[in-house]
Each structure stands twice: as C-alpha cells, then as structure tokens.
C-alpha atoms as a PDB file:
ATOM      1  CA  UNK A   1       4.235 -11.718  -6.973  1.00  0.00           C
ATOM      2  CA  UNK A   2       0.974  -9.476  -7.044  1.00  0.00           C
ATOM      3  CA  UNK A   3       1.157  -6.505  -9.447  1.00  0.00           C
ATOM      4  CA  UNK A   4      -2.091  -4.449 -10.216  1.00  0.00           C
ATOM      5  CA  UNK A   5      -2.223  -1.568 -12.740  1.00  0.00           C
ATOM      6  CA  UNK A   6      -3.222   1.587 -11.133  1.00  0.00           C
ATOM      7  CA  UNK A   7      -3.499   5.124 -12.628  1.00  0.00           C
ATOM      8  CA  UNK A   8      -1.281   4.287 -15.384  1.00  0.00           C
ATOM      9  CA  UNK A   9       0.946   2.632 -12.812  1.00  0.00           C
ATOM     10  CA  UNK A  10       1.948  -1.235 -12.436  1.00  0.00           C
ATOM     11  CA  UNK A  11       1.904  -1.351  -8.858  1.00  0.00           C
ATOM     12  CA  UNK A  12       3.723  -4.602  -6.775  1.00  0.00           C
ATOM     13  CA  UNK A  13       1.865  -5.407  -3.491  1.00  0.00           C
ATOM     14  CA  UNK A  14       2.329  -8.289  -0.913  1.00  0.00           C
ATOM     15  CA  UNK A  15      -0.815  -9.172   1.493  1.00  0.00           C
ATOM     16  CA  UNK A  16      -0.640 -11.079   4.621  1.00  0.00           C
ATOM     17  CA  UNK A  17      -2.727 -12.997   6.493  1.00  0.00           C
ATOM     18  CA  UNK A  18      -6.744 -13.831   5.891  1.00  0.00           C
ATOM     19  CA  UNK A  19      -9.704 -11.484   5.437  1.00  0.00           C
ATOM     20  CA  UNK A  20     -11.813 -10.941   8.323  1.00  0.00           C
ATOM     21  CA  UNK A  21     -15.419  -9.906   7.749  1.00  0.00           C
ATOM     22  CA  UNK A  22     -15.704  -7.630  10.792  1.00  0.00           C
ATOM     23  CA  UNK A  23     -12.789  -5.923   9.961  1.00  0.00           C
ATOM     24  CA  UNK A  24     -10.697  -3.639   7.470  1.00  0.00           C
ATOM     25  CA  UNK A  25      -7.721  -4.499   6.564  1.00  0.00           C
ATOM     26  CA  UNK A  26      -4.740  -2.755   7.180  1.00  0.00           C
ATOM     27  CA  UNK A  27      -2.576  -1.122   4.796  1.00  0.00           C
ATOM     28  CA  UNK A  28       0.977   0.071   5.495  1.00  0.00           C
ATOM     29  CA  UNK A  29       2.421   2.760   3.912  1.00  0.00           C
ATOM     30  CA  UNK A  30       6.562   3.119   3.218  1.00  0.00           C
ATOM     31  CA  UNK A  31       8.964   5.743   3.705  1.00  0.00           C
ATOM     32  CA  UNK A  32      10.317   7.564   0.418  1.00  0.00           C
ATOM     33  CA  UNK A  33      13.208   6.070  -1.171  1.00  0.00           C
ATOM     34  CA  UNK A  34      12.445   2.209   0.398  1.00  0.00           C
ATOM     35  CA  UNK A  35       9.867  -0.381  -0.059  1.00  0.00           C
ATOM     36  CA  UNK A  36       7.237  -1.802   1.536  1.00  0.00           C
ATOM     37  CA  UNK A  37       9.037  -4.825   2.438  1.00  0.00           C
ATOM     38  CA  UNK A  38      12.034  -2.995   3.339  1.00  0.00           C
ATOM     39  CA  UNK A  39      10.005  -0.887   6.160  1.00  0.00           C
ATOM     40  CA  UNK A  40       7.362  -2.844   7.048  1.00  0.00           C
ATOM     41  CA  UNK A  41       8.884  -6.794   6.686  1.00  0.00           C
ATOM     42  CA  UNK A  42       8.736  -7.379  10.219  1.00  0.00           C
ATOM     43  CA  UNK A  43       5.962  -5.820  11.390  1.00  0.00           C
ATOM     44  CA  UNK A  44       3.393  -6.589   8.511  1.00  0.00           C
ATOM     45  CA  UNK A  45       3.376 -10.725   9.492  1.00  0.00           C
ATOM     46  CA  UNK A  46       2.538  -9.646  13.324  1.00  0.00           C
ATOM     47  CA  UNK A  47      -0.296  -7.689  12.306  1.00  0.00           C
ATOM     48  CA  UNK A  48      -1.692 -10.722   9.736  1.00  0.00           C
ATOM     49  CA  UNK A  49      -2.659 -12.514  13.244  1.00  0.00           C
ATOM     50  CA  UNK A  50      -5.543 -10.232  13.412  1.00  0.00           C
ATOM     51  CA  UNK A  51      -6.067  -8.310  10.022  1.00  0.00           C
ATOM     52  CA  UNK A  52      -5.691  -8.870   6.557  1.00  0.00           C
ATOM     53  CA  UNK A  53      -2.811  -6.774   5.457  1.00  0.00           C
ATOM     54  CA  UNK A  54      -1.837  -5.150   2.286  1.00  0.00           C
ATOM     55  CA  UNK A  55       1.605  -3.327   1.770  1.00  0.00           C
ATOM     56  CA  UNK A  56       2.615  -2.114  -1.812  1.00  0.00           C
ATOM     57  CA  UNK A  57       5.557  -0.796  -2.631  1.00  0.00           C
ATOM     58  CA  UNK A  58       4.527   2.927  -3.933  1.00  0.00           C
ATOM     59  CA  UNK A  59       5.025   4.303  -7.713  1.00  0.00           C
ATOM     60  CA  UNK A  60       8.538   4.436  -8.669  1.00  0.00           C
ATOM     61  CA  UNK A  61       9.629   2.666  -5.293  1.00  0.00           C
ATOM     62  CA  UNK A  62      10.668  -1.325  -5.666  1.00  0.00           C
ATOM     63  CA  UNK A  63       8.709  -3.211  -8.316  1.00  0.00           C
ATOM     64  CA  UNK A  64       6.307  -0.744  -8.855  1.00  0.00           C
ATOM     65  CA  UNK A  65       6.838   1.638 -11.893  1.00  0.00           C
ATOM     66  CA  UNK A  66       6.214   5.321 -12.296  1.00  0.00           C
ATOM     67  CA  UNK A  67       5.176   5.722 -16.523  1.00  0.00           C
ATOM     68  CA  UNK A  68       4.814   9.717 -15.359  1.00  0.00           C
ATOM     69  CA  UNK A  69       8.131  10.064 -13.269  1.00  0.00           C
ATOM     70  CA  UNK A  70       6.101  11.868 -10.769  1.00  0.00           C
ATOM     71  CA  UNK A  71       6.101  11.467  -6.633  1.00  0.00           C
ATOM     72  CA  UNK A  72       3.215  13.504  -5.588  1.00  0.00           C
ATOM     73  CA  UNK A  73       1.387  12.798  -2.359  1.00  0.00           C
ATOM     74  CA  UNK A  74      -1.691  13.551  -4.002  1.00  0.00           C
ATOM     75  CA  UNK A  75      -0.911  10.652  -6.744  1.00  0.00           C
ATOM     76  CA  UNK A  76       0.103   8.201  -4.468  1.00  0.00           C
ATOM     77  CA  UNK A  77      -2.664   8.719  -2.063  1.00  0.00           C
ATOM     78  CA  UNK A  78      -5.098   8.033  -5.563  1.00  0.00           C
ATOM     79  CA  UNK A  79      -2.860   4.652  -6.094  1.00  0.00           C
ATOM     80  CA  UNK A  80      -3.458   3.919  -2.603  1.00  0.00           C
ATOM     81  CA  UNK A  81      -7.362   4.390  -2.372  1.00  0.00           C
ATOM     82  CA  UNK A  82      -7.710   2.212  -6.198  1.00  0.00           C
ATOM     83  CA  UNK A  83      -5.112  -0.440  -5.353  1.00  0.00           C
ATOM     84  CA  UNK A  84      -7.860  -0.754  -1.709  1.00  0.00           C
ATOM     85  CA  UNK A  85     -10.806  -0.759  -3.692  1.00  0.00           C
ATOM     86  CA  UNK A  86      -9.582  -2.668  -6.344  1.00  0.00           C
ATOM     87  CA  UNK A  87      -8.875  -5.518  -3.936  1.00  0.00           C
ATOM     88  CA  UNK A  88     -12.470  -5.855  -3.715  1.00  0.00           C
ATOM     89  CA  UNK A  89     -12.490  -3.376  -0.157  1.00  0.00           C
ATOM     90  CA  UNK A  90     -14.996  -0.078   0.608  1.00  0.00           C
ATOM     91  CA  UNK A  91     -12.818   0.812   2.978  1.00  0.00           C
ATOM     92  CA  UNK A  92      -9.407   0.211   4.735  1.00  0.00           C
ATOM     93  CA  UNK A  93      -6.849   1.242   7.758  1.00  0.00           C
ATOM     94  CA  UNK A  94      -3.990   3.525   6.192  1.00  0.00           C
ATOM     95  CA  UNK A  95      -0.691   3.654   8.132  1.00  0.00           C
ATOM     96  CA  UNK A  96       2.171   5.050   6.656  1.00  0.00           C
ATOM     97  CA  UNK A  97       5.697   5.884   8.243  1.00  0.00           C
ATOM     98  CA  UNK A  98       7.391   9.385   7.320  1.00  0.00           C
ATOM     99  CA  UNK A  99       6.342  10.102   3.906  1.00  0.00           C
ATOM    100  CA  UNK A 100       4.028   7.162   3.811  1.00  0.00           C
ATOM    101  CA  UNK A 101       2.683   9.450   6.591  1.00  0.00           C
ATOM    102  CA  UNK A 102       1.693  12.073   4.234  1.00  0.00           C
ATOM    103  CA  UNK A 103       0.062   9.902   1.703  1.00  0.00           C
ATOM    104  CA  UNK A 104      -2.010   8.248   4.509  1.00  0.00           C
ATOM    105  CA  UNK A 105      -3.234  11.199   5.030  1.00  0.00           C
ATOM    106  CA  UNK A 106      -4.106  12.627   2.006  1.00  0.00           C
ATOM    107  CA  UNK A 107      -5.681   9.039   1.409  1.00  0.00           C
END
C-alpha cells in the first residue's frame, strides 16, 4: 500500500499498469465522500492497457488523512499536482468525476 506525504497530508494512492515514455499518465480523480477505488476500481485496470495510471484517494477520503480538517478544491488540486510530480512526472492527464471534477480543474 503506497502512501506519500503531501502538504502536511499522508496521502494513499494505487497505480496501475507500466510507464510509457511517450505518454502521461493518467490520473483519476474521486467523487466527494468515496475513494478512489470505490469510483474508479473498474475502470482504472482498463485504462493500465495503455497508460500508467495513478488514483489516490483525496485528503480526508479513505486512507488518506486530513492533519488540517479542510476540503478545499484549491488544496486538493495542490495534493494532486505534488503527489504527480512527486512520482517522478512533469506532467500528467487529470480526470476527475463530480467533485474530482472540480479539483481537475483547478489542477
């Protein structure tokens, strides 16, 4: 089980499949109030095929902890862009469903 701390943060993340050199990986995003596994289980291993994929679960969603009991898009969106380049990548594909949504895009 991958954890990384992250802004103050101990942040749980899976990955799937292998890193390709041509290509970003893919990071998926979850809906408030589930987990990364919990929205994006089924589709994360049909996406490995072709990308490397990363889903965490967010701060103060699953295993991941939230020291400043906060949920701001803006925070998550900064856990999001260090948990990316702390994987060792300049740059990544950021999908996120409903809330996810809005950190994707303030990521």
């Amino acid at each position: 089980m991958p954890f990384l701390e992250i802004n103050g943060a101990r942040l749980y993340y899976e990955t799937f499949g292998q890193d390709h050199p041509a290509r970003a990986p893919i990071v998926l995003i979850h809906q408030s109030g589930l987990t990364g596994q919990a929205d994006w289980g089924m589709v994360a291993p049909l996406l490995a095929g072709e990308y490397r994929v990363i889903v965490p679960d967010c701060r103060g969603h699953g295993q991941s902890s939230n020291p400043n009991l906060s949920y701001s898009f803006r925070e998550m969106a900064a856990d999001v862009a260090a948990l990316i380049r702390a994987l060792g990548y300049a740059r990544a594909h950021v999908i996120g469903h409903s809330n996810g949504g809005n950190v994707a895009l303030v990521t």
